[in-house]
PDB file of N, CA and C in Angstrom:
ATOM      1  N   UNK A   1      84.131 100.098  96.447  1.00  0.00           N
ATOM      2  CA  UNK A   1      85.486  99.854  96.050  1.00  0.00           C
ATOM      3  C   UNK A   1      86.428  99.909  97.240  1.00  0.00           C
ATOM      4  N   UNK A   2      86.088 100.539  98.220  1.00  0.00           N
ATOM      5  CA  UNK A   2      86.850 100.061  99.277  1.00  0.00           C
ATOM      6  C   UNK A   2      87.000  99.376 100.096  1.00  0.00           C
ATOM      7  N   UNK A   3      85.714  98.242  99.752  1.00  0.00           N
ATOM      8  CA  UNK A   3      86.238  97.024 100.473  1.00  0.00           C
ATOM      9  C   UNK A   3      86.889  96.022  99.505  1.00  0.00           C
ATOM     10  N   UNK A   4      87.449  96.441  98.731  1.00  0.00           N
ATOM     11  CA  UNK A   4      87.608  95.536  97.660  1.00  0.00           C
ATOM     12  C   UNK A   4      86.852  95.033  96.281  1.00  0.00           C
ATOM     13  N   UNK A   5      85.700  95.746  96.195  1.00  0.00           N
ATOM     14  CA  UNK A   5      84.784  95.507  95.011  1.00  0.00           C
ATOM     15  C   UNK A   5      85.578  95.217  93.679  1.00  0.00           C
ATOM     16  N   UNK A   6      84.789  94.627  92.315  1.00  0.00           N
ATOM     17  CA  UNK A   6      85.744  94.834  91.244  1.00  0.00           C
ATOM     18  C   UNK A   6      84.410  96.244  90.790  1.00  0.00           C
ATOM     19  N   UNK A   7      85.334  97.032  89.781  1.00  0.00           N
ATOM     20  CA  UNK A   7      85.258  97.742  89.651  1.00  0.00           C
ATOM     21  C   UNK A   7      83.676  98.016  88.754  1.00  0.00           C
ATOM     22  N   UNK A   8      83.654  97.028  87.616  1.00  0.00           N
ATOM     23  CA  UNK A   8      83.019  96.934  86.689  1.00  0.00           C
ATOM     24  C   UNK A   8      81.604  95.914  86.619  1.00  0.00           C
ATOM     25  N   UNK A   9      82.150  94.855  87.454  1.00  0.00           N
ATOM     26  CA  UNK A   9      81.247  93.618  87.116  1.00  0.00           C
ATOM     27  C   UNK A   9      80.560  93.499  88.771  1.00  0.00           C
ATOM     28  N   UNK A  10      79.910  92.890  89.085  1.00  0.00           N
ATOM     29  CA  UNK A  10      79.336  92.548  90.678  1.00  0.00           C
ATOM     30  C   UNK A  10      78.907  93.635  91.145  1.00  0.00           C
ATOM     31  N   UNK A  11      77.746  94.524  89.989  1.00  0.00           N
ATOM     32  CA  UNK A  11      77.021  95.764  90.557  1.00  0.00           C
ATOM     33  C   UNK A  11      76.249  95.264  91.260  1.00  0.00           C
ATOM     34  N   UNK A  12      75.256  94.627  90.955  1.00  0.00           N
ATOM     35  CA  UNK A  12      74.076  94.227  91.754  1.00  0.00           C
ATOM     36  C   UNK A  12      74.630  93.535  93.067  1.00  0.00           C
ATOM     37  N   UNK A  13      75.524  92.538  93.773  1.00  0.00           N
ATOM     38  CA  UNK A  13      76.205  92.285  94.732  1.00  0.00           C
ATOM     39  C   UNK A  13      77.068  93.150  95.540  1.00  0.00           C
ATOM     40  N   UNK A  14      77.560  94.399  94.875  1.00  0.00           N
ATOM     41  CA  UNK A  14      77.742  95.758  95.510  1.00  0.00           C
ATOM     42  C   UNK A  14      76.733  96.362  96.237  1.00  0.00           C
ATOM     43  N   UNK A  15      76.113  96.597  95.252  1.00  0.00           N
ATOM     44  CA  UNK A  15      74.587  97.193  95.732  1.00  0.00           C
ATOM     45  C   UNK A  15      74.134  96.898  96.535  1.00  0.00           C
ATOM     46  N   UNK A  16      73.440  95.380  96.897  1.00  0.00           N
ATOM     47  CA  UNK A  16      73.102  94.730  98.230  1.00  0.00           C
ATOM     48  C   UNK A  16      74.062  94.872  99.110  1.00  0.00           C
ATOM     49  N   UNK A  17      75.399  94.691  99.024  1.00  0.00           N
ATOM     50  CA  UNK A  17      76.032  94.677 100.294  1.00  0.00           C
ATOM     51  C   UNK A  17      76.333  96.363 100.513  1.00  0.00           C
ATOM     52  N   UNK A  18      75.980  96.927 100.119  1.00  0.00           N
ATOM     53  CA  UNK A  18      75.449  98.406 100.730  1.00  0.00           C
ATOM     54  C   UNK A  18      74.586  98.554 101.005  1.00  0.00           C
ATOM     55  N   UNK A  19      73.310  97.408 100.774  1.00  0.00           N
ATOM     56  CA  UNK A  19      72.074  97.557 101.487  1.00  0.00           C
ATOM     57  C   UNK A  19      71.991  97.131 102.540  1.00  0.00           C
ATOM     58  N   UNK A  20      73.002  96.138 102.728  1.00  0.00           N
ATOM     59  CA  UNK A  20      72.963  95.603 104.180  1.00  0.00           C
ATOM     60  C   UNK A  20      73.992  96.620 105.111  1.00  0.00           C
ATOM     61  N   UNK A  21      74.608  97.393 104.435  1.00  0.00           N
ATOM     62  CA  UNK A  21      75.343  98.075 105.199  1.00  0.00           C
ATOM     63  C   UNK A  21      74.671  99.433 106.267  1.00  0.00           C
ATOM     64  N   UNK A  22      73.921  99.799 105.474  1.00  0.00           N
ATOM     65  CA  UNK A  22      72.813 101.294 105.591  1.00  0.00           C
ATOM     66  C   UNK A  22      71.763 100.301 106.481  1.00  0.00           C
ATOM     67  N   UNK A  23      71.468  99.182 106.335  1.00  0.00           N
ATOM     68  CA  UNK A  23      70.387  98.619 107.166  1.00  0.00           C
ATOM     69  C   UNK A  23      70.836  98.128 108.699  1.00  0.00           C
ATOM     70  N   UNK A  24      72.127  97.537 108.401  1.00  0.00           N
ATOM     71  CA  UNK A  24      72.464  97.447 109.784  1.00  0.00           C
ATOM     72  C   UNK A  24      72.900  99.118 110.387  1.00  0.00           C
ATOM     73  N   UNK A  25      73.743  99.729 109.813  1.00  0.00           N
ATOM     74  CA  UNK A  25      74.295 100.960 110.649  1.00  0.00           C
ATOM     75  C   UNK A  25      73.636 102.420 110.405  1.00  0.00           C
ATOM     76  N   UNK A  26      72.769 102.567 109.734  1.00  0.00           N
ATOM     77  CA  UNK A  26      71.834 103.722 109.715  1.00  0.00           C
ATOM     78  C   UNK A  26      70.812 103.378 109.926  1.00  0.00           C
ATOM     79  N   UNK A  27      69.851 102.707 109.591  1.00  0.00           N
ATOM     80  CA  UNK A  27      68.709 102.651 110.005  1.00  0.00           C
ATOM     81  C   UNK A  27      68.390 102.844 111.429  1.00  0.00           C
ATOM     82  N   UNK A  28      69.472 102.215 112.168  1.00  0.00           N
ATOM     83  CA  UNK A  28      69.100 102.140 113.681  1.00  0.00           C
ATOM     84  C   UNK A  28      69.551 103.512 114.191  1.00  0.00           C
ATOM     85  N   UNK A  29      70.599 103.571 113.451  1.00  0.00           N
ATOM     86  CA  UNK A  29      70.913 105.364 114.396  1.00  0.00           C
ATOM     87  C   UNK A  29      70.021 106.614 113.669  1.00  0.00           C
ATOM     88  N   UNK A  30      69.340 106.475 112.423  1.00  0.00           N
ATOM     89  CA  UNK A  30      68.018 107.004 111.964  1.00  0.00           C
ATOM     90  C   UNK A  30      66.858 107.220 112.965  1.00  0.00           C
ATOM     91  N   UNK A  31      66.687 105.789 113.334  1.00  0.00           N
ATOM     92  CA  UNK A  31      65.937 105.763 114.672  1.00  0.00           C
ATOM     93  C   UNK A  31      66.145 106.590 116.400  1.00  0.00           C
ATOM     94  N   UNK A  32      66.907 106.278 116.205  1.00  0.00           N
ATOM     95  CA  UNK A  32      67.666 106.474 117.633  1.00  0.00           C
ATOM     96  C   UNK A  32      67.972 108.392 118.102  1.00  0.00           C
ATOM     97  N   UNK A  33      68.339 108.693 116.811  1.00  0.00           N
ATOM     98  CA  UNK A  33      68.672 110.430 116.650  1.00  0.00           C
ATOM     99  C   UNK A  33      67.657 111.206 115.834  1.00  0.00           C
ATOM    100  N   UNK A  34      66.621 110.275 115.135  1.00  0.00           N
ATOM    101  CA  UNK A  34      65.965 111.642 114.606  1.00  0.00           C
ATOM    102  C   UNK A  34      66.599 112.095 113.334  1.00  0.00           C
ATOM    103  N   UNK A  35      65.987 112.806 112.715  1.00  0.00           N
ATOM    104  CA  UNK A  35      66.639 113.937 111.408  1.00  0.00           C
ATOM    105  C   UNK A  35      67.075 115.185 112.326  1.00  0.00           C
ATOM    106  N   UNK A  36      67.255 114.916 113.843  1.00  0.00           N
ATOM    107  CA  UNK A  36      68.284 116.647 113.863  1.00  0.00           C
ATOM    108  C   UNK A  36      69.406 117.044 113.459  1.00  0.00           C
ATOM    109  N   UNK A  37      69.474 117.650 113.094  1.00  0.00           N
ATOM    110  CA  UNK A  37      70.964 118.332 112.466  1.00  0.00           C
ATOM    111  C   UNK A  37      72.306 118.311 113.304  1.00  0.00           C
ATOM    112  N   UNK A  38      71.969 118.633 114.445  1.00  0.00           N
ATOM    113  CA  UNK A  38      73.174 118.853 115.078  1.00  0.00           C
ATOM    114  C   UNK A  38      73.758 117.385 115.918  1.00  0.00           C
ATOM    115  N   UNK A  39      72.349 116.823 116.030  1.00  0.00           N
ATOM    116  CA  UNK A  39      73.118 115.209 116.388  1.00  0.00           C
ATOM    117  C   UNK A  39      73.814 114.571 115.432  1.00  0.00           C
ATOM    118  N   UNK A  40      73.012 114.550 114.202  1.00  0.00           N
ATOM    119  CA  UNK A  40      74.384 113.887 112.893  1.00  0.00           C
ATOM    120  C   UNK A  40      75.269 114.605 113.078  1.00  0.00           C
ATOM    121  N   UNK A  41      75.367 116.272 113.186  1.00  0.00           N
ATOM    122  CA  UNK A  41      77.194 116.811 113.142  1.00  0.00           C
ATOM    123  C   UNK A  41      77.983 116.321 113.961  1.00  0.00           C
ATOM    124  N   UNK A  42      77.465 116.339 115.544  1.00  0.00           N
ATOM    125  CA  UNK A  42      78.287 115.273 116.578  1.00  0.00           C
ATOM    126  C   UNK A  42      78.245 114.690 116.444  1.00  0.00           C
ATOM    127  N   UNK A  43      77.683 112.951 115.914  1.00  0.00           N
ATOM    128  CA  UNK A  43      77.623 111.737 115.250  1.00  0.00           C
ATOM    129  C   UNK A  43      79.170 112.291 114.145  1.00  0.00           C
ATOM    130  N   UNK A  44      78.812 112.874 113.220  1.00  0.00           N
ATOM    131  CA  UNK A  44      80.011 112.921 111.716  1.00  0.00           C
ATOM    132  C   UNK A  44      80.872 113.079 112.574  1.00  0.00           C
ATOM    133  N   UNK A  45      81.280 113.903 113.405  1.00  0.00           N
ATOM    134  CA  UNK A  45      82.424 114.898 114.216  1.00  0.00           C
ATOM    135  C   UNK A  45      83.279 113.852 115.386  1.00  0.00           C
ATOM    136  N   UNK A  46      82.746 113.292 115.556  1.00  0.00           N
ATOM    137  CA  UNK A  46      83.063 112.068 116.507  1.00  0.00           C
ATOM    138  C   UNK A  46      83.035 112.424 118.173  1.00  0.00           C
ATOM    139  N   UNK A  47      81.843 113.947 118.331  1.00  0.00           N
ATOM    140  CA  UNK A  47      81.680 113.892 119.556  1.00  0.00           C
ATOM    141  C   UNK A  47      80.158 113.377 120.414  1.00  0.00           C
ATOM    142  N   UNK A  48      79.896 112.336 119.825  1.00  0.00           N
ATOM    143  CA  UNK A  48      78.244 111.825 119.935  1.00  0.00           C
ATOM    144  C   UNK A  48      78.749 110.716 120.938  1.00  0.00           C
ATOM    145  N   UNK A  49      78.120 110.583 121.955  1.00  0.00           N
ATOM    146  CA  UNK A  49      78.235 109.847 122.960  1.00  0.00           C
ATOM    147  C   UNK A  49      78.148 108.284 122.712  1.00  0.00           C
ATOM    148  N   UNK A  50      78.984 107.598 123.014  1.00  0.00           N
ATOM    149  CA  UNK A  50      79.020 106.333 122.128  1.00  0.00           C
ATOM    150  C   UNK A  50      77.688 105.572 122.986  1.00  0.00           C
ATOM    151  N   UNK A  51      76.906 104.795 121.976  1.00  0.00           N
ATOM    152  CA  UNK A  51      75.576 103.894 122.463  1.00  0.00           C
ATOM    153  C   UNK A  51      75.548 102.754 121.542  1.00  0.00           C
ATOM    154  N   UNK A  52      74.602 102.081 121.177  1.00  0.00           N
ATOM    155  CA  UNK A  52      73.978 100.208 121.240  1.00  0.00           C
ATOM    156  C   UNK A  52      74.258 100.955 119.264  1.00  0.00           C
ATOM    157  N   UNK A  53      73.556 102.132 118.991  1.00  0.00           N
ATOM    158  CA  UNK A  53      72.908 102.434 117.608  1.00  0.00           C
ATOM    159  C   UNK A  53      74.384 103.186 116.726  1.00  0.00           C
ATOM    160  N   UNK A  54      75.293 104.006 117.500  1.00  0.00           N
ATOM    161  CA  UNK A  54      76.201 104.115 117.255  1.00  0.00           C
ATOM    162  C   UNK A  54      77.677 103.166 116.902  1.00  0.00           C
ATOM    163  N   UNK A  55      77.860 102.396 117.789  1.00  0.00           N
ATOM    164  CA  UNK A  55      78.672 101.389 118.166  1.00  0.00           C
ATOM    165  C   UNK A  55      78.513 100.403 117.307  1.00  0.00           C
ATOM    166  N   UNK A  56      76.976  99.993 117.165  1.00  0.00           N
ATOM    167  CA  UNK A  56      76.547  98.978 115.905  1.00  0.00           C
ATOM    168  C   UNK A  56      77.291  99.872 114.107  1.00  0.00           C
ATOM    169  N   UNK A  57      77.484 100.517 114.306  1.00  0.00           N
ATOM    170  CA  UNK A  57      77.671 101.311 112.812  1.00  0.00           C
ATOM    171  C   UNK A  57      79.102 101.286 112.582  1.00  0.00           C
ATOM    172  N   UNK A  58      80.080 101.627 113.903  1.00  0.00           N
ATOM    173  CA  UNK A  58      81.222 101.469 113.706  1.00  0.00           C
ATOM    174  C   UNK A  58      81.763 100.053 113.607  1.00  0.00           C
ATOM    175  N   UNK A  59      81.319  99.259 114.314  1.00  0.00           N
ATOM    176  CA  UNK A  59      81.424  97.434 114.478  1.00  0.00           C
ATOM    177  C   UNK A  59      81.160  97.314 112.932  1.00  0.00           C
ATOM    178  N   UNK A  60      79.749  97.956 112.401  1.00  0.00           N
ATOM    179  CA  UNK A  60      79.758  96.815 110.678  1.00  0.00           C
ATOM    180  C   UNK A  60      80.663  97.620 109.818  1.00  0.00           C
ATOM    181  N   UNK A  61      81.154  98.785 109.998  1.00  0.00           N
ATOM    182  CA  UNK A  61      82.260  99.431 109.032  1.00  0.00           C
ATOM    183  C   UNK A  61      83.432  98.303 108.929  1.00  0.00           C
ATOM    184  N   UNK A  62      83.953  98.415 110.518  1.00  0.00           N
ATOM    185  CA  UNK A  62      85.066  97.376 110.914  1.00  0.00           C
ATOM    186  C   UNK A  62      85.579  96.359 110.246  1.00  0.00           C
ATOM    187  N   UNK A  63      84.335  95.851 110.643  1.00  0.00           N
ATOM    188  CA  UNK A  63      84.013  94.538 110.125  1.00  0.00           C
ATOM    189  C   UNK A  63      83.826  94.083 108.852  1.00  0.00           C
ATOM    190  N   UNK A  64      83.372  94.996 107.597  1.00  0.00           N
ATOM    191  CA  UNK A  64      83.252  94.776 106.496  1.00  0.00           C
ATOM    192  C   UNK A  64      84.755  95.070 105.918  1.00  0.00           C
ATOM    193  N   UNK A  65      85.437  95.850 106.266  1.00  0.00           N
ATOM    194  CA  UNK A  65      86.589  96.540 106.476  1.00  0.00           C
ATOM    195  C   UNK A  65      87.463  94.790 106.443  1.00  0.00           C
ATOM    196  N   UNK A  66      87.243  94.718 107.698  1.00  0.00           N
ATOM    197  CA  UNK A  66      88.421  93.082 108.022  1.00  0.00           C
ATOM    198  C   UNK A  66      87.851  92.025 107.085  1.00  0.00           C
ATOM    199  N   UNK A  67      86.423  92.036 106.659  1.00  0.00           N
ATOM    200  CA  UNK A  67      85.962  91.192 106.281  1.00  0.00           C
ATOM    201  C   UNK A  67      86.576  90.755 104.751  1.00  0.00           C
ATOM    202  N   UNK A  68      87.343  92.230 104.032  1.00  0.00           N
ATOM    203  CA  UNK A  68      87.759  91.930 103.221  1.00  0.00           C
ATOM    204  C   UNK A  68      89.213  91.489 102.733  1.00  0.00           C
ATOM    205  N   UNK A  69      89.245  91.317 104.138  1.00  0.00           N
ATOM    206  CA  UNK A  69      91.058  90.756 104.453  1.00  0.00           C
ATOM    207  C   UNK A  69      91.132  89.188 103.362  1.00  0.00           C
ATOM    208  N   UNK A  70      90.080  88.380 103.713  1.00  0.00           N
ATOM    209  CA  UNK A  70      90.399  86.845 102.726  1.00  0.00           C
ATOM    210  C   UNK A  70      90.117  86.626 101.289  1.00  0.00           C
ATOM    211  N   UNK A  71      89.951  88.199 100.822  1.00  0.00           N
ATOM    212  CA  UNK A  71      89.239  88.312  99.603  1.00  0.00           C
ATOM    213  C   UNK A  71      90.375  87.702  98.479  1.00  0.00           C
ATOM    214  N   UNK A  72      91.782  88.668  98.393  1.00  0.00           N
ATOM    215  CA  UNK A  72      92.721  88.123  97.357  1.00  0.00           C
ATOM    216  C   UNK A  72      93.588  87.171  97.751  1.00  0.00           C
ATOM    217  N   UNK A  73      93.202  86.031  98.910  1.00  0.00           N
ATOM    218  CA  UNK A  73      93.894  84.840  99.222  1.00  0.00           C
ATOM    219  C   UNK A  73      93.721  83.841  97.547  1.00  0.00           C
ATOM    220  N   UNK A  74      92.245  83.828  97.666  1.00  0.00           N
ATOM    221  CA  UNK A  74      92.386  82.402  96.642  1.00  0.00           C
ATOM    222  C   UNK A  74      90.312  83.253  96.218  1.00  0.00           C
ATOM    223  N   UNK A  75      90.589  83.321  94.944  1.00  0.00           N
ATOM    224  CA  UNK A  75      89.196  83.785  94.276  1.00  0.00           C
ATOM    225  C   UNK A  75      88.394  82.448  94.194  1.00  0.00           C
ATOM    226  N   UNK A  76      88.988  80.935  94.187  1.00  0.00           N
ATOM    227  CA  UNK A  76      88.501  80.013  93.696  1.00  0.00           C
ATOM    228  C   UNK A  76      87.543  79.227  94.508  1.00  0.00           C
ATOM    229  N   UNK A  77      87.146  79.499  95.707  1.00  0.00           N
ATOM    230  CA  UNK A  77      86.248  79.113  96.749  1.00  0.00           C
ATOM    231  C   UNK A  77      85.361  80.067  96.899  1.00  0.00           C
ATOM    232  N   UNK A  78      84.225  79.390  97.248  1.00  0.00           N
ATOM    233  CA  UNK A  78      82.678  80.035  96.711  1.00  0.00           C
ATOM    234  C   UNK A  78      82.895  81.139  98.040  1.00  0.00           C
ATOM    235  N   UNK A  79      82.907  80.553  99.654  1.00  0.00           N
ATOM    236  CA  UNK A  79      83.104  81.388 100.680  1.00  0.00           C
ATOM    237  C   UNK A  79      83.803  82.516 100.947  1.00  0.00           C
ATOM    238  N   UNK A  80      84.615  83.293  99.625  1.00  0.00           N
ATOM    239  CA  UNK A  80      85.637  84.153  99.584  1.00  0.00           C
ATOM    240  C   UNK A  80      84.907  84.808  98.490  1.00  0.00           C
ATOM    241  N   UNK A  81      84.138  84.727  97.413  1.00  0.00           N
ATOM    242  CA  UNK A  81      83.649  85.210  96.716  1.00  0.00           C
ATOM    243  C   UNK A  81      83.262  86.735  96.960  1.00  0.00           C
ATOM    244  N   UNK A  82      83.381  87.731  96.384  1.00  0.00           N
ATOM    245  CA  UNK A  82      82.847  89.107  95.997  1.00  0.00           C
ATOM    246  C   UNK A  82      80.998  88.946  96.575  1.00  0.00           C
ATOM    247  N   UNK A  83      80.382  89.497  97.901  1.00  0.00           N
ATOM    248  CA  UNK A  83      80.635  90.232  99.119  1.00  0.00           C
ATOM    249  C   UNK A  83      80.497  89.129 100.328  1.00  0.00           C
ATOM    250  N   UNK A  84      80.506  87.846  99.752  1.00  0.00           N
ATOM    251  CA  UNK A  84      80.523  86.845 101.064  1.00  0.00           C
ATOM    252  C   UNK A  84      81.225  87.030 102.472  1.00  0.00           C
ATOM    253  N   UNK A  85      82.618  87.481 102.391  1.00  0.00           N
ATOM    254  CA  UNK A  85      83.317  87.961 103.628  1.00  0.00           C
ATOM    255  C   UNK A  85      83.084  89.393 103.976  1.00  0.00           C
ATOM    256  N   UNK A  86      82.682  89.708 103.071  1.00  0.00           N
ATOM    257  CA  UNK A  86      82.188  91.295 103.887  1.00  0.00           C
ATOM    258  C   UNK A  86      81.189  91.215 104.437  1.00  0.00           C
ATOM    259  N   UNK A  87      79.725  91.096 104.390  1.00  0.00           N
ATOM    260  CA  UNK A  87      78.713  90.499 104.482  1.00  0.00           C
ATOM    261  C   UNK A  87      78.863  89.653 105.853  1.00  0.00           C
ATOM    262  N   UNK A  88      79.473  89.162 105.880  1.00  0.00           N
ATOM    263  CA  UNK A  88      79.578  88.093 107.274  1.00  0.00           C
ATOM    264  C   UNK A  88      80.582  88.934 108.225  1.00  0.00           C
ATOM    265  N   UNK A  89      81.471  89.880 107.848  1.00  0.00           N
ATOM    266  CA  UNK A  89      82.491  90.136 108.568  1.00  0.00           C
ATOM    267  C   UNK A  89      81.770  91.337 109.101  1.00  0.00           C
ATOM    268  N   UNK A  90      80.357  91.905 108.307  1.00  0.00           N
ATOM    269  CA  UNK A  90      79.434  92.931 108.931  1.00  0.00           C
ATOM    270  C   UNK A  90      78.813  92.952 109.840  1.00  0.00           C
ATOM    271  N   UNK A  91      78.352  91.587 109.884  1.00  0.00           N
ATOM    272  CA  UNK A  91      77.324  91.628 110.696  1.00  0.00           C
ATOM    273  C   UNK A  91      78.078  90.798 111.721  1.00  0.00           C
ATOM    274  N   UNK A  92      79.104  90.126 111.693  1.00  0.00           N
ATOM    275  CA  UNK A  92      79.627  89.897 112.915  1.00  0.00           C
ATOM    276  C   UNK A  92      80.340  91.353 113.772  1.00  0.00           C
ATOM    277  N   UNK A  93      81.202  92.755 112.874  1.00  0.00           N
ATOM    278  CA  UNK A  93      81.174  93.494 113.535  1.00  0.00           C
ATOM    279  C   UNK A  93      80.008  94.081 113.780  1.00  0.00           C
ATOM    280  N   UNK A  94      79.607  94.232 113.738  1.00  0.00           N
ATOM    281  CA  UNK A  94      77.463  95.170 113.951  1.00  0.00           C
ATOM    282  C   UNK A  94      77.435  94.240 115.385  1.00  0.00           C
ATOM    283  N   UNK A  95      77.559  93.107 115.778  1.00  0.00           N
ATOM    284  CA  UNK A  95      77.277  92.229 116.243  1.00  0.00           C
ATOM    285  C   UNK A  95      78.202  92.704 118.009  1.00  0.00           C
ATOM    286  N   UNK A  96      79.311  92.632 117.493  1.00  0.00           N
ATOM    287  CA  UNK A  96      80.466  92.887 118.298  1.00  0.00           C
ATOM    288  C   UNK A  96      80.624  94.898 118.909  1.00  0.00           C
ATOM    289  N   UNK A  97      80.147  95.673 118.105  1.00  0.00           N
ATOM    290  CA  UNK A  97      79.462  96.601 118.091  1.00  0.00           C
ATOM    291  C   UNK A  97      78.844  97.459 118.821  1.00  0.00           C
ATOM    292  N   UNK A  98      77.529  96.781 118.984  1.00  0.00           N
ATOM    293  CA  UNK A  98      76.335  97.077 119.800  1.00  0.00           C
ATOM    294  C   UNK A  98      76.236  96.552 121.003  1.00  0.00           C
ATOM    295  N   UNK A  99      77.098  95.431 121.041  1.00  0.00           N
ATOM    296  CA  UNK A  99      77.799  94.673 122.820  1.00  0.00           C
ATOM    297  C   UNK A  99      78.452  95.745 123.129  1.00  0.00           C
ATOM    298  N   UNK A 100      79.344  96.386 122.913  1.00  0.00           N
ATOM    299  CA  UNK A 100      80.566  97.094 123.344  1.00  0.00           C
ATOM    300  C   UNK A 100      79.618  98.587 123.620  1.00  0.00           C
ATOM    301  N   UNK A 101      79.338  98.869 122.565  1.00  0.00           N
ATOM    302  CA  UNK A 101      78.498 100.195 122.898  1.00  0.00           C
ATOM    303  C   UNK A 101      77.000  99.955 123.849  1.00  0.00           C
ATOM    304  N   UNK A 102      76.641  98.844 123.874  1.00  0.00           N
ATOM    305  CA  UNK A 102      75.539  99.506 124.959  1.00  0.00           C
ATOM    306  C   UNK A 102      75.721  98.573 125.895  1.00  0.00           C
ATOM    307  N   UNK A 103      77.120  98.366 126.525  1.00  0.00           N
ATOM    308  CA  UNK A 103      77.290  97.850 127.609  1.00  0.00           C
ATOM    309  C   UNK A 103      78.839  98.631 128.263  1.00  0.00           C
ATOM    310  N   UNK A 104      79.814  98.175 127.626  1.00  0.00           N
ATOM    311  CA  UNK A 104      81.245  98.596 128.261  1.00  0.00           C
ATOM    312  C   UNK A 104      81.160 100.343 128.099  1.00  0.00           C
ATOM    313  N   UNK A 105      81.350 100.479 126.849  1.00  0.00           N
ATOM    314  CA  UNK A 105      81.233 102.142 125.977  1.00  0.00           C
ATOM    315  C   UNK A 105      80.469 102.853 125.948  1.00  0.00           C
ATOM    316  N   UNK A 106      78.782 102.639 126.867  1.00  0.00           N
ATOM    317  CA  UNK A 106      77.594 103.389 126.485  1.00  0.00           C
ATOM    318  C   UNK A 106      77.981 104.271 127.629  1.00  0.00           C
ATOM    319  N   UNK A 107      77.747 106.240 126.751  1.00  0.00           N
ATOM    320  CA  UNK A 107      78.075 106.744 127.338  1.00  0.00           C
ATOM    321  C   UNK A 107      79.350 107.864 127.012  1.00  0.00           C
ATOM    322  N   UNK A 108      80.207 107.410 127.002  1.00  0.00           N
ATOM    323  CA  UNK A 108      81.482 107.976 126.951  1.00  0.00           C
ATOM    324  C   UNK A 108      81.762 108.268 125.826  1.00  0.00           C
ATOM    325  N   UNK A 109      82.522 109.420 125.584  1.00  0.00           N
ATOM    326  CA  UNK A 109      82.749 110.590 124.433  1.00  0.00           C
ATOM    327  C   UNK A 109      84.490 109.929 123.544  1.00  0.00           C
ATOM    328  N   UNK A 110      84.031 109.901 122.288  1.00  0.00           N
ATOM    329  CA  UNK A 110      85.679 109.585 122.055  1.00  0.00           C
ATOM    330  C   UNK A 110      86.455 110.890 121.659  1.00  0.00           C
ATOM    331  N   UNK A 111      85.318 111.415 121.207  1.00  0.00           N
ATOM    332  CA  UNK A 111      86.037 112.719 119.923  1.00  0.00           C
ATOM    333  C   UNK A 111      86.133 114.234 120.986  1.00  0.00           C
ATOM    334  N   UNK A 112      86.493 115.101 120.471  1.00  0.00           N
ATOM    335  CA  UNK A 112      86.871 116.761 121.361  1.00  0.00           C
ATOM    336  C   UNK A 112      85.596 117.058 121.495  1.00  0.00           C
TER     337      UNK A 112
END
């Protein structure tokens, strides 16, 4: 619902586009950190050193985030449809992301 979902109807199209969400931005930082405890708290906390697996997670938030900017223009075009722009606006941030973090940003601390 906070990218705009309707509330009631477009479960199963919710659903997937939370599957693609957890697949692009957890799975890889699943990988990357392990089940330790204290790396997810610095990961949650925002003092985890920004990288390729991190950076990818904040890019598809972003991005699903902006993606739902063209949603209440016009319902009547298939390309605006309930999760088409999120979905695309994900994986272009995931995309935009993992450039920034494991090239410009890899490394450097944002949080205290």
């Amino acid at each position: 619902m906070l990218f705009g979902a309707p509330l009631l109807t477009h479960a199963a199209h919710t659903l997937l586009a939370a599957a693609h969400l957890a697949a692009l931005g957890l799975l890889p930082l699943l990988y990357a950190r392990g089940v330790d405890g204290a790396a997810w708290l610095a990961l949650g906390g925002g003092r985890a050193a920004l990288d390729d697996a991190s950076g990818g997670l904040a890019g598809a938030v972003a991005g699903a985030w902006l993606g739902a900017v063209p949603i209440p223009l016009d319902w009547d075009r298939a390309w605006q449809a309930w999760p088409v722009t999120i979905v695309a606006g994900m994986y272009a941030g995931w995309a935009v992301g993992r450039l920034v973090g494991g090239t410009v940003g890899y490394g450097r601390r944002f949080g205290a």
